[in-house]
PDB file of N, CA and C in Angstrom:
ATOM      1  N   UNK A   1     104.418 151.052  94.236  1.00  0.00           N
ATOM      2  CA  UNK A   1     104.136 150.123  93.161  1.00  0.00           C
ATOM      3  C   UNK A   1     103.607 150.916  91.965  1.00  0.00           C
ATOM      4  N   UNK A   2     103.782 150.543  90.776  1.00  0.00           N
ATOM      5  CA  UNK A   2     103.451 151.456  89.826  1.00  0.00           C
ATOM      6  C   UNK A   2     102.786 150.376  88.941  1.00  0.00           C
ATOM      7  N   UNK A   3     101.360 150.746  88.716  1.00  0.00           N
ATOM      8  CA  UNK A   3     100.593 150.127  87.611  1.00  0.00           C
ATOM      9  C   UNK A   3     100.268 150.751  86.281  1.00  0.00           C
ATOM     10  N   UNK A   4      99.975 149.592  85.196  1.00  0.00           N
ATOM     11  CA  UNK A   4      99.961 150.115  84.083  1.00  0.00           C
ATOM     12  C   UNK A   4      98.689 151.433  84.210  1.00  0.00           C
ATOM     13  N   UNK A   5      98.573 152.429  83.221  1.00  0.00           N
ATOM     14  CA  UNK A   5      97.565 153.096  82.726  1.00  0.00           C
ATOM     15  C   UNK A   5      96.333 152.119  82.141  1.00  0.00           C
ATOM     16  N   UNK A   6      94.810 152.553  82.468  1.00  0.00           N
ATOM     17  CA  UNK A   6      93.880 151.549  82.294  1.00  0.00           C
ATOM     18  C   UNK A   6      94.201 152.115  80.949  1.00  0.00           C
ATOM     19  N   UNK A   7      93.858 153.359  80.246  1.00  0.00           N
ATOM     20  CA  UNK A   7      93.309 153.846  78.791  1.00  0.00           C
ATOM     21  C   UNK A   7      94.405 153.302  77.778  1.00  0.00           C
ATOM     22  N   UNK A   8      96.050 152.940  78.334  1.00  0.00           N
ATOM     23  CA  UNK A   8      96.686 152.866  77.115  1.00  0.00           C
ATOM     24  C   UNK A   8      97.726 151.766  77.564  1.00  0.00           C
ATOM     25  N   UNK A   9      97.307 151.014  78.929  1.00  0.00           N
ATOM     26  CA  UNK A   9      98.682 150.796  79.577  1.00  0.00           C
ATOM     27  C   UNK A   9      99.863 150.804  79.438  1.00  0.00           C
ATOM     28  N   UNK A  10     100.254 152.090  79.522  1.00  0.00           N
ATOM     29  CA  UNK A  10     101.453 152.535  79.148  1.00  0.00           C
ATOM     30  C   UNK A  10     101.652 152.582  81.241  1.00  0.00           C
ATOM     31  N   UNK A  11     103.223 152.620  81.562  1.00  0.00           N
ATOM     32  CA  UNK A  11     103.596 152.622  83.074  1.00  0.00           C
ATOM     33  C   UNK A  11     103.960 154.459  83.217  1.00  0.00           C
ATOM     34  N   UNK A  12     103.293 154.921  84.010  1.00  0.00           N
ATOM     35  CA  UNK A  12     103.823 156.763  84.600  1.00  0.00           C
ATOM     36  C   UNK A  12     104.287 156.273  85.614  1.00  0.00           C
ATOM     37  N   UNK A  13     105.308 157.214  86.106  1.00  0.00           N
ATOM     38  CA  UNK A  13     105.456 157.356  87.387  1.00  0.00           C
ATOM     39  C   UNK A  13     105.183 159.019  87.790  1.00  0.00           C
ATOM     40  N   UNK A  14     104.709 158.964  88.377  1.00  0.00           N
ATOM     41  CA  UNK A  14     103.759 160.593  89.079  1.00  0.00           C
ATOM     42  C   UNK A  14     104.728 160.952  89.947  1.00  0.00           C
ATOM     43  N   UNK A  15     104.648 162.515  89.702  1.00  0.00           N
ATOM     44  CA  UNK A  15     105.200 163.340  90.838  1.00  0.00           C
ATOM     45  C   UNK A  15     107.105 163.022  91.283  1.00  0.00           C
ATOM     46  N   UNK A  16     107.605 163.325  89.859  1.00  0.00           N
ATOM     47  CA  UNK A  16     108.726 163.615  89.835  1.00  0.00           C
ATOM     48  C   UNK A  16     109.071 165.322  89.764  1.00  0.00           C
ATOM     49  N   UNK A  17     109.706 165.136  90.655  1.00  0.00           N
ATOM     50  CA  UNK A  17     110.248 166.904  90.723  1.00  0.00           C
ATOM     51  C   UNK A  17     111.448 167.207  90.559  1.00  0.00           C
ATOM     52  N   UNK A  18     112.216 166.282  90.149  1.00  0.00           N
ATOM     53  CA  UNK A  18     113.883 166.265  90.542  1.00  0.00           C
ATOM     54  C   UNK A  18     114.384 165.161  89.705  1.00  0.00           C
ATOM     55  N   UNK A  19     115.759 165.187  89.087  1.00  0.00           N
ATOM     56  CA  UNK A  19     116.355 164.418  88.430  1.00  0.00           C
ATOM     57  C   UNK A  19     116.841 163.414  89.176  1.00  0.00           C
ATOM     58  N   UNK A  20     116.231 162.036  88.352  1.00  0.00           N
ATOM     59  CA  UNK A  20     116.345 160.903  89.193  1.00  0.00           C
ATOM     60  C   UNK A  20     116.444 159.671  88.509  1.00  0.00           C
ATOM     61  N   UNK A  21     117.261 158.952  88.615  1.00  0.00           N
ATOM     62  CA  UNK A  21     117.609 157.426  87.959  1.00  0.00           C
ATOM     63  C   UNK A  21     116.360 156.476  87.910  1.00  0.00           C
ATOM     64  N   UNK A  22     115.588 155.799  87.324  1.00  0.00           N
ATOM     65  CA  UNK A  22     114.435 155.247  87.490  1.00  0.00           C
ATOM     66  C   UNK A  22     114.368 154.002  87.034  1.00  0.00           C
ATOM     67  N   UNK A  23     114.997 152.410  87.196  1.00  0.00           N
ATOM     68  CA  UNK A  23     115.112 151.694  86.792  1.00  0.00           C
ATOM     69  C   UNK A  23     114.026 150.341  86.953  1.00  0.00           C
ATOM     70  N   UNK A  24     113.342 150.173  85.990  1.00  0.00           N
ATOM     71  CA  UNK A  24     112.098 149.372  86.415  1.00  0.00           C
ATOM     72  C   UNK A  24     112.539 147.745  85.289  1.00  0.00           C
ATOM     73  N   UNK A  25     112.135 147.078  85.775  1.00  0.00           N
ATOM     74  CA  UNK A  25     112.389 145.722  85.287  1.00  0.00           C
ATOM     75  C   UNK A  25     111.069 144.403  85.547  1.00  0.00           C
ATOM     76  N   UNK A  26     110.880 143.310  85.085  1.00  0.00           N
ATOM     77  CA  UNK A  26     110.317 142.316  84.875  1.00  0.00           C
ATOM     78  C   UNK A  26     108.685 142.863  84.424  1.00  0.00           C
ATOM     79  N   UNK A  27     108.604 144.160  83.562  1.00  0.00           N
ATOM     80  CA  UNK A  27     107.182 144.246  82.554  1.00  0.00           C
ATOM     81  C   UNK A  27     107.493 143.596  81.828  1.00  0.00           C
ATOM     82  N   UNK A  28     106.790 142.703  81.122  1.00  0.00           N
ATOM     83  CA  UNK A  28     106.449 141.836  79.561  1.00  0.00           C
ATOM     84  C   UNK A  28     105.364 142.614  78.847  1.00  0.00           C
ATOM     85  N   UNK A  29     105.617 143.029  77.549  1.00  0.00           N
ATOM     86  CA  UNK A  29     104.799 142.866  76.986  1.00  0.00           C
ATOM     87  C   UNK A  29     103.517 142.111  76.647  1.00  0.00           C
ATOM     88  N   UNK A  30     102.386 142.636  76.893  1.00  0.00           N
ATOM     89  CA  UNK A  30     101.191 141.487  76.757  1.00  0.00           C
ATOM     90  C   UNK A  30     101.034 141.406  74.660  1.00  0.00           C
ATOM     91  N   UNK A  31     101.249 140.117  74.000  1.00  0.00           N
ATOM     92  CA  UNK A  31     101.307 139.935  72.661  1.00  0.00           C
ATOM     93  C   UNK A  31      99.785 140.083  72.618  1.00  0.00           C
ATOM     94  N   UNK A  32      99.266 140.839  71.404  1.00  0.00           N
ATOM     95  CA  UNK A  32      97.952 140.156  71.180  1.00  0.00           C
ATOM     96  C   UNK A  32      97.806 139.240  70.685  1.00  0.00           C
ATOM     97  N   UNK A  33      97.205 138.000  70.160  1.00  0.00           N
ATOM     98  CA  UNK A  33      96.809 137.365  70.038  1.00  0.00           C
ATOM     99  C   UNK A  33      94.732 137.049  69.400  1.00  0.00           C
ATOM    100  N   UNK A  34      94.722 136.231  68.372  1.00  0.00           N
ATOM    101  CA  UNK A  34      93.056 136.160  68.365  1.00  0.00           C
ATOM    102  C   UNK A  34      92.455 134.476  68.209  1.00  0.00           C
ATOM    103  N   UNK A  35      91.890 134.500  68.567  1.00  0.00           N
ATOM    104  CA  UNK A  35      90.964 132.902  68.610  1.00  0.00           C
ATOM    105  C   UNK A  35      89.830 133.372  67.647  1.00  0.00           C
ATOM    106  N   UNK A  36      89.775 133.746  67.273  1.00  0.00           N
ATOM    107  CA  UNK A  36      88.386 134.702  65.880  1.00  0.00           C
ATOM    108  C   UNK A  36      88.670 133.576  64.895  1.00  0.00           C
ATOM    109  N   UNK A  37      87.011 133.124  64.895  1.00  0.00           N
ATOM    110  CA  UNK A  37      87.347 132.270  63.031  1.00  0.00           C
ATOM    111  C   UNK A  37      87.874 133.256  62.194  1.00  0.00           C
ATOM    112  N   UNK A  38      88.515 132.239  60.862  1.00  0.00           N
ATOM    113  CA  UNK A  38      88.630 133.258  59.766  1.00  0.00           C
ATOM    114  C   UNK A  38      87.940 132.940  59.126  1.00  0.00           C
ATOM    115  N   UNK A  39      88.079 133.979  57.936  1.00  0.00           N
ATOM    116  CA  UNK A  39      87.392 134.285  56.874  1.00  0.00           C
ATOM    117  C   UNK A  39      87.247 132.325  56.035  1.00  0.00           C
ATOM    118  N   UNK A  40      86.044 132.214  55.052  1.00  0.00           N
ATOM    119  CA  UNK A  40      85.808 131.009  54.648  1.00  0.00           C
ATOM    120  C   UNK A  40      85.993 129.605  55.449  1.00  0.00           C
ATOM    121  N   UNK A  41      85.455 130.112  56.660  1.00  0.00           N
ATOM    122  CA  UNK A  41      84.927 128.661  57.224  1.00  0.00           C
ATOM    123  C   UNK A  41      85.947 128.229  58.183  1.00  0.00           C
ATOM    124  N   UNK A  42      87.321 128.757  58.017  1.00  0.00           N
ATOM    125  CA  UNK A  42      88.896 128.528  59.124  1.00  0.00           C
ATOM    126  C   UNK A  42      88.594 128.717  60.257  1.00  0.00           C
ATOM    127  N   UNK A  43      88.389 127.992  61.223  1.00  0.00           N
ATOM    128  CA  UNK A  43      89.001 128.669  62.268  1.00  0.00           C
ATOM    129  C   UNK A  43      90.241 128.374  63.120  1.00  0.00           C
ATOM    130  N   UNK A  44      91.147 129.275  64.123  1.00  0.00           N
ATOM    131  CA  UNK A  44      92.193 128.471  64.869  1.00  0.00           C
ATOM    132  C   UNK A  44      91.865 129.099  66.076  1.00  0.00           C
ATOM    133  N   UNK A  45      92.879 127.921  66.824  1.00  0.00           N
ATOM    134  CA  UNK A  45      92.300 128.337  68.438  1.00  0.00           C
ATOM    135  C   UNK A  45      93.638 127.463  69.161  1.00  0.00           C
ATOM    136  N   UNK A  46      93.927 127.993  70.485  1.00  0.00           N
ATOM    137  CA  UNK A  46      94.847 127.128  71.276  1.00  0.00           C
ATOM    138  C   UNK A  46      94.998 127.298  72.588  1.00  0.00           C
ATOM    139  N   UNK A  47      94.707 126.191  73.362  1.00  0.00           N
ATOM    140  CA  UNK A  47      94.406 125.905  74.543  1.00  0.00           C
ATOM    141  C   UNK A  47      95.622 124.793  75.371  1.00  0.00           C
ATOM    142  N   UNK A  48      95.983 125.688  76.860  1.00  0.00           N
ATOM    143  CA  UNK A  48      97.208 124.096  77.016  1.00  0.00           C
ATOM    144  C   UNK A  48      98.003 123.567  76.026  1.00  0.00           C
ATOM    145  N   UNK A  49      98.718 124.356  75.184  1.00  0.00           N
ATOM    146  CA  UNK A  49      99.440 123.900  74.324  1.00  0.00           C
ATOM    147  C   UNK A  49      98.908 123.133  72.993  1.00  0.00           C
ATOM    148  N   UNK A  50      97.720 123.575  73.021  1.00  0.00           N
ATOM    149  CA  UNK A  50      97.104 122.803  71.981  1.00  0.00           C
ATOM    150  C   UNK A  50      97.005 123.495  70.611  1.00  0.00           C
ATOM    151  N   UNK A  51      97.223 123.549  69.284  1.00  0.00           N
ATOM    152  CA  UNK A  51      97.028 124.190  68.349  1.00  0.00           C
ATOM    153  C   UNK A  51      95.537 123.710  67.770  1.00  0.00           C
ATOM    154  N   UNK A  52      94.698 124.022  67.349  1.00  0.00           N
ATOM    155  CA  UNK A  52      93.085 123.156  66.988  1.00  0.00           C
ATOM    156  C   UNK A  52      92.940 123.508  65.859  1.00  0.00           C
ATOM    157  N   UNK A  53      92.934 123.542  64.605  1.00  0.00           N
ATOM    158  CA  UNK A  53      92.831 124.440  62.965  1.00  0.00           C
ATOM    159  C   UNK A  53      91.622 123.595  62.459  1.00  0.00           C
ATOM    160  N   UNK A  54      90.256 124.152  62.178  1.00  0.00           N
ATOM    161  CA  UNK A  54      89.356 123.755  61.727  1.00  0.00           C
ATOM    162  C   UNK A  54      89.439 124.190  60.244  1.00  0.00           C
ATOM    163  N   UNK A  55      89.307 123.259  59.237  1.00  0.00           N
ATOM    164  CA  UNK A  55      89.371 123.704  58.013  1.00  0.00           C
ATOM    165  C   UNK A  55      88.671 122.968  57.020  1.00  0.00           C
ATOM    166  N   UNK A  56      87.476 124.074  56.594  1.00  0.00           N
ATOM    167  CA  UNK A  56      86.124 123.375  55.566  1.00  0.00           C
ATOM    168  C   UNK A  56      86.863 122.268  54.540  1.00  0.00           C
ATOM    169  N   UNK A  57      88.057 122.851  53.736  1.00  0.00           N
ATOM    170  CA  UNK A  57      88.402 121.855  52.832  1.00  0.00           C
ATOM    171  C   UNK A  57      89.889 121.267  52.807  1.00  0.00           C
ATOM    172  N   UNK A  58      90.417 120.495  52.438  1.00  0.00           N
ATOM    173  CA  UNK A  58      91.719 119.897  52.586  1.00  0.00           C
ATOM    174  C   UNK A  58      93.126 121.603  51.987  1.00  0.00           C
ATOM    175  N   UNK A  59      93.761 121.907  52.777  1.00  0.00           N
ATOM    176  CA  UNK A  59      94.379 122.917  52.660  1.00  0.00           C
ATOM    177  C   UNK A  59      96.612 122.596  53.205  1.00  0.00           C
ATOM    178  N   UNK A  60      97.219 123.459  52.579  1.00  0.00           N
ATOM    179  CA  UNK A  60      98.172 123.216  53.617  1.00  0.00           C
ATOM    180  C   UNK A  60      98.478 123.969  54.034  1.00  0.00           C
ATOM    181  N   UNK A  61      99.225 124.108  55.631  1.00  0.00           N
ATOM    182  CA  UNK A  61      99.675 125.149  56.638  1.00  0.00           C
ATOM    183  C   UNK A  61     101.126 125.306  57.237  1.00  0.00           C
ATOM    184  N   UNK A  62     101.491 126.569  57.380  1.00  0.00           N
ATOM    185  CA  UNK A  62     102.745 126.564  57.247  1.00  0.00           C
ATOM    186  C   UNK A  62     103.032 127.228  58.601  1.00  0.00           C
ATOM    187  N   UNK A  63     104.161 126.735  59.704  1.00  0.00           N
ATOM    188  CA  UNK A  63     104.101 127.441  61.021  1.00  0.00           C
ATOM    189  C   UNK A  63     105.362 127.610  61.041  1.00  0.00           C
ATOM    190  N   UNK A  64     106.075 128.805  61.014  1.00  0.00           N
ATOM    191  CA  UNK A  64     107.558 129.686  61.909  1.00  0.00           C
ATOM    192  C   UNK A  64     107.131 130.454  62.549  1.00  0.00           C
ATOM    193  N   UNK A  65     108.697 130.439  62.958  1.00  0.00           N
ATOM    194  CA  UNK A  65     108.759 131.003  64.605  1.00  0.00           C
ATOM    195  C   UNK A  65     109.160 132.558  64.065  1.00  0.00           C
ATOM    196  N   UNK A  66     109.020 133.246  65.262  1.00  0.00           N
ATOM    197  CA  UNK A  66     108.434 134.505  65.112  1.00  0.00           C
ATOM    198  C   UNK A  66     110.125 135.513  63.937  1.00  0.00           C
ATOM    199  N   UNK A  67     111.520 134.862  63.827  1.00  0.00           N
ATOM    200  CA  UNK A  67     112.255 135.217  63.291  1.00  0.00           C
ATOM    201  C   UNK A  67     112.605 134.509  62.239  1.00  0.00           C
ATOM    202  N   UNK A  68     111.204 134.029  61.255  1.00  0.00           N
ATOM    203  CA  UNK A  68     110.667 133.592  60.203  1.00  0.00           C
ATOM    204  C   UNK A  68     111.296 131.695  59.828  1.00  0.00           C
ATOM    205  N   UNK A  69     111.707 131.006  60.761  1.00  0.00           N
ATOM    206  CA  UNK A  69     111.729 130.033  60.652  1.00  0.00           C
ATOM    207  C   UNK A  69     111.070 128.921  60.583  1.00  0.00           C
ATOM    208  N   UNK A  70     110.857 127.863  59.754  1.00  0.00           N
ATOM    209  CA  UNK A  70     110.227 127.326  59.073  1.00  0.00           C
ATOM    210  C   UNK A  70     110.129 126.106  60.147  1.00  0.00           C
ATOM    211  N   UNK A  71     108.891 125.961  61.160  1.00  0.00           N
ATOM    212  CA  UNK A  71     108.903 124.862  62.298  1.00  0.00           C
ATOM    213  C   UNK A  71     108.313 123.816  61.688  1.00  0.00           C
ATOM    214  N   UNK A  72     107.098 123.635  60.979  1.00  0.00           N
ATOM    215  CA  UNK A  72     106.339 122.923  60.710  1.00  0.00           C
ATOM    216  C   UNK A  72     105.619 123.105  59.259  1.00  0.00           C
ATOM    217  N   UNK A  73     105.190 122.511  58.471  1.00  0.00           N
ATOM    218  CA  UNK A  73     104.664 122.505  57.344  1.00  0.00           C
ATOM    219  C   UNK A  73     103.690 121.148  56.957  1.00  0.00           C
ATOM    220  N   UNK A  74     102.066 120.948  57.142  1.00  0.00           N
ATOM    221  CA  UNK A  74     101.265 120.036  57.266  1.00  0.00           C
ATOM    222  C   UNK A  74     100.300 120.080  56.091  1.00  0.00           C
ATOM    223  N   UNK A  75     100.147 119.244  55.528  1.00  0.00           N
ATOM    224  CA  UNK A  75      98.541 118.949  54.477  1.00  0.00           C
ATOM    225  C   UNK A  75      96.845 119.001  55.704  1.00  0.00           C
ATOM    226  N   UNK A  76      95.977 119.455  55.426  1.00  0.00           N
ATOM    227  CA  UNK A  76      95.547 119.149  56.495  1.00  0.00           C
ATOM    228  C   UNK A  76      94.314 118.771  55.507  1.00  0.00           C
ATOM    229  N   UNK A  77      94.138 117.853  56.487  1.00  0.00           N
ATOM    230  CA  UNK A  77      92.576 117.338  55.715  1.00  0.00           C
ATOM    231  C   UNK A  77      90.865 118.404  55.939  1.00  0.00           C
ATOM    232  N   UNK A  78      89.757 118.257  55.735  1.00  0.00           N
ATOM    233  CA  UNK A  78      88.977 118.776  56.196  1.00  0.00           C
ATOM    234  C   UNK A  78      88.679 118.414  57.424  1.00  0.00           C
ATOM    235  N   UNK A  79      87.892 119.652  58.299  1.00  0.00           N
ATOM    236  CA  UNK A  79      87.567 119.227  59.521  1.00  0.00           C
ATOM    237  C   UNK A  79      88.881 119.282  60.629  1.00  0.00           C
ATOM    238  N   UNK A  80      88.948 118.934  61.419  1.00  0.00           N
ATOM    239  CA  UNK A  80      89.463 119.619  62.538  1.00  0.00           C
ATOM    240  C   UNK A  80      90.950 119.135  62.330  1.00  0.00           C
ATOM    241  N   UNK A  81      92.050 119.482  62.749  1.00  0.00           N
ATOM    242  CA  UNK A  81      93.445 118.942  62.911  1.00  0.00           C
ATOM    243  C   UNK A  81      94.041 119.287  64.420  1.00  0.00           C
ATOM    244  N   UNK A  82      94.389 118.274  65.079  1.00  0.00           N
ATOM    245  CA  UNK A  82      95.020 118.873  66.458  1.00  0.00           C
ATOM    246  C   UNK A  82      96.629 118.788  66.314  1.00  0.00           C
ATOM    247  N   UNK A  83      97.474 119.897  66.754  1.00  0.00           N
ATOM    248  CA  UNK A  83      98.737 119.544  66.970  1.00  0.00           C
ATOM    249  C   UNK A  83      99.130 119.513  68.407  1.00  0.00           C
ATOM    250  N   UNK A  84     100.131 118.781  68.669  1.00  0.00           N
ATOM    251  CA  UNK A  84     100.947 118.567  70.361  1.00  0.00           C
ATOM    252  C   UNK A  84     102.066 118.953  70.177  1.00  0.00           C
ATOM    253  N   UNK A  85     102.467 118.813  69.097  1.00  0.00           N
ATOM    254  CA  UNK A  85     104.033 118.953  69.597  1.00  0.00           C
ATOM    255  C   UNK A  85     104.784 119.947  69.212  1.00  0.00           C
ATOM    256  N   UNK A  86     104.022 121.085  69.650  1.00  0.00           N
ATOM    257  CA  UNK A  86     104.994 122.391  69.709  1.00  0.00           C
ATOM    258  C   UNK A  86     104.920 122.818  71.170  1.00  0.00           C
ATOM    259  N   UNK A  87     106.333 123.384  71.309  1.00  0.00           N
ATOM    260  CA  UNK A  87     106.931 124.131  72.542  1.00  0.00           C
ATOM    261  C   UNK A  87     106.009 125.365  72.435  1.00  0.00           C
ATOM    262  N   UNK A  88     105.647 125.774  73.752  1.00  0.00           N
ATOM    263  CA  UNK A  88     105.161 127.113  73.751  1.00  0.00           C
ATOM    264  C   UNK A  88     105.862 128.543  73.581  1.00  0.00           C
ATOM    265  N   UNK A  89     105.220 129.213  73.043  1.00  0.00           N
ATOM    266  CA  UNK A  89     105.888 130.677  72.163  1.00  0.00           C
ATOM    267  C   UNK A  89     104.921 131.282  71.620  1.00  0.00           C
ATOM    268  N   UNK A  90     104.934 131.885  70.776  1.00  0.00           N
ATOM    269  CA  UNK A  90     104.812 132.971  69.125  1.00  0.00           C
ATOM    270  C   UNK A  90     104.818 132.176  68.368  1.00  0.00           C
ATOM    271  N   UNK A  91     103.824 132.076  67.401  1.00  0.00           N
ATOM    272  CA  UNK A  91     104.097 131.428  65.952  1.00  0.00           C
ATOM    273  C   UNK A  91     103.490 132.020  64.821  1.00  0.00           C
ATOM    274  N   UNK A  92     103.946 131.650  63.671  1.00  0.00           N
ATOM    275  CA  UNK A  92     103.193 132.352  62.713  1.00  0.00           C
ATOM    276  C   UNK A  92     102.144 131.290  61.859  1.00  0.00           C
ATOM    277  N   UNK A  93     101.225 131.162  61.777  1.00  0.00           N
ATOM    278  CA  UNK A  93     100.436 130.426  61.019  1.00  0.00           C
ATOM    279  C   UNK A  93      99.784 131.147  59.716  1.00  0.00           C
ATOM    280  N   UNK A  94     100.325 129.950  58.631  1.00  0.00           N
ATOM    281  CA  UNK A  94      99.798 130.465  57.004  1.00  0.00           C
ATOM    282  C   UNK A  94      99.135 129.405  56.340  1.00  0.00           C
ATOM    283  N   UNK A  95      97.690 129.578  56.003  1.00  0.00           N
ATOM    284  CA  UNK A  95      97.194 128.672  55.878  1.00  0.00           C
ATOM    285  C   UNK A  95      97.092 128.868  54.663  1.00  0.00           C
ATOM    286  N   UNK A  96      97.444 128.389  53.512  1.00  0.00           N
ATOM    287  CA  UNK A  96      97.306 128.597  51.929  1.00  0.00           C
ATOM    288  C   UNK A  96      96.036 128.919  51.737  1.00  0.00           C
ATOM    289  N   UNK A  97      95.996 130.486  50.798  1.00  0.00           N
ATOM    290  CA  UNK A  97      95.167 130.817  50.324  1.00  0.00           C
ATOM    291  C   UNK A  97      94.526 131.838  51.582  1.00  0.00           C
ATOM    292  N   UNK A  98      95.400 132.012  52.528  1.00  0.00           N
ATOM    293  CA  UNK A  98      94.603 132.983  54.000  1.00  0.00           C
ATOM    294  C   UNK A  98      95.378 133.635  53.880  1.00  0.00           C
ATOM    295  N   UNK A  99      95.236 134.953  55.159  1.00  0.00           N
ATOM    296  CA  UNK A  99      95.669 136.229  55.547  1.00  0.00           C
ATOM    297  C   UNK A  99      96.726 134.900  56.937  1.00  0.00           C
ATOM    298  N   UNK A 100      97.886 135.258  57.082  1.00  0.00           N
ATOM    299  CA  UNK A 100      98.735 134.809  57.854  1.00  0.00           C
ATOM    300  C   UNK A 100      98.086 135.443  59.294  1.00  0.00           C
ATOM    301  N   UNK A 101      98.453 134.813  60.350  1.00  0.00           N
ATOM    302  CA  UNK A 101      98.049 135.015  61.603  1.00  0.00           C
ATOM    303  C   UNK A 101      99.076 134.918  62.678  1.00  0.00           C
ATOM    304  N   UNK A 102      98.961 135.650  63.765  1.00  0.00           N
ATOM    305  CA  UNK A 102     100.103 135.636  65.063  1.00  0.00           C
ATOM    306  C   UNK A 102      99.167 134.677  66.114  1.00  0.00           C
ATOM    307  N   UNK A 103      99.646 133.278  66.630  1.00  0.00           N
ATOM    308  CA  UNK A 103      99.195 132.726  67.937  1.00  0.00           C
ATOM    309  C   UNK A 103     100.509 132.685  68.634  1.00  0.00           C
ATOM    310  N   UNK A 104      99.608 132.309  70.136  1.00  0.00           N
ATOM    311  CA  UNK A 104     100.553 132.350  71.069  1.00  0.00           C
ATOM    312  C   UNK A 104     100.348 130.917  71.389  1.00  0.00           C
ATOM    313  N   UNK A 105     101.319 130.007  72.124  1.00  0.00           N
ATOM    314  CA  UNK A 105     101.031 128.328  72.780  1.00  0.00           C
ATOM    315  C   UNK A 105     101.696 128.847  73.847  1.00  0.00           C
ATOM    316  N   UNK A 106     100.678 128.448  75.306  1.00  0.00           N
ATOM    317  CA  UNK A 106     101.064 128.678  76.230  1.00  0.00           C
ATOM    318  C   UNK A 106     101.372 126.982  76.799  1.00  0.00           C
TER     319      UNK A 106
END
């Protein structure tokens, strides 16, 4: 069995001495992802498919999918907004007037 490296998880395989075919399959990439408020009072977060966007003042937000397509586009009022009805994935969230962000909906 071959596990990732703790320091970089990158996958070795040890103690090759000889030319040899090495075909490894079903690693995923782990995406990062952050639940960190942002800057001026924002924060986002998502749980069970839940998107949660806390936002001090009435703003609008813009969500595509990770090959820049345009899924969703909302006014949001102050104070909290919940969404349901996105499929789980990658998304991009742009909240006018923010630094754009990568979430994941599991």
């Amino acid at each position: 069995m071959i596990t990732p490296r703790v320091s970089d998880g990158k996958y070795i395989v040890p103690n090759i001495h000889t030319d040899i075919k090495i075909e490894i399959s079903g690693i995923v990439k782990d995406v990062a992802t952050g639940n960190e408020p942002l800057p001026s009072g924002f924060s986002v977060s998502t749980a069970n498919g839940l998107l949660l966007i806390t936002a001090p003042y009435p703003t609008r937000m813009y969500l595509t999918d990770t090959s820049g397509r345009l899924i969703l586009t909302r006014q949001l009022p102050s104070g909290d907004t919940r969404i349901t009805d996105l499929t789980s994935g990658i998304y991009i969230l742009v909240l006018e007037g923010q630094k754009s962000r990568k979430i994941m909906l599991r």
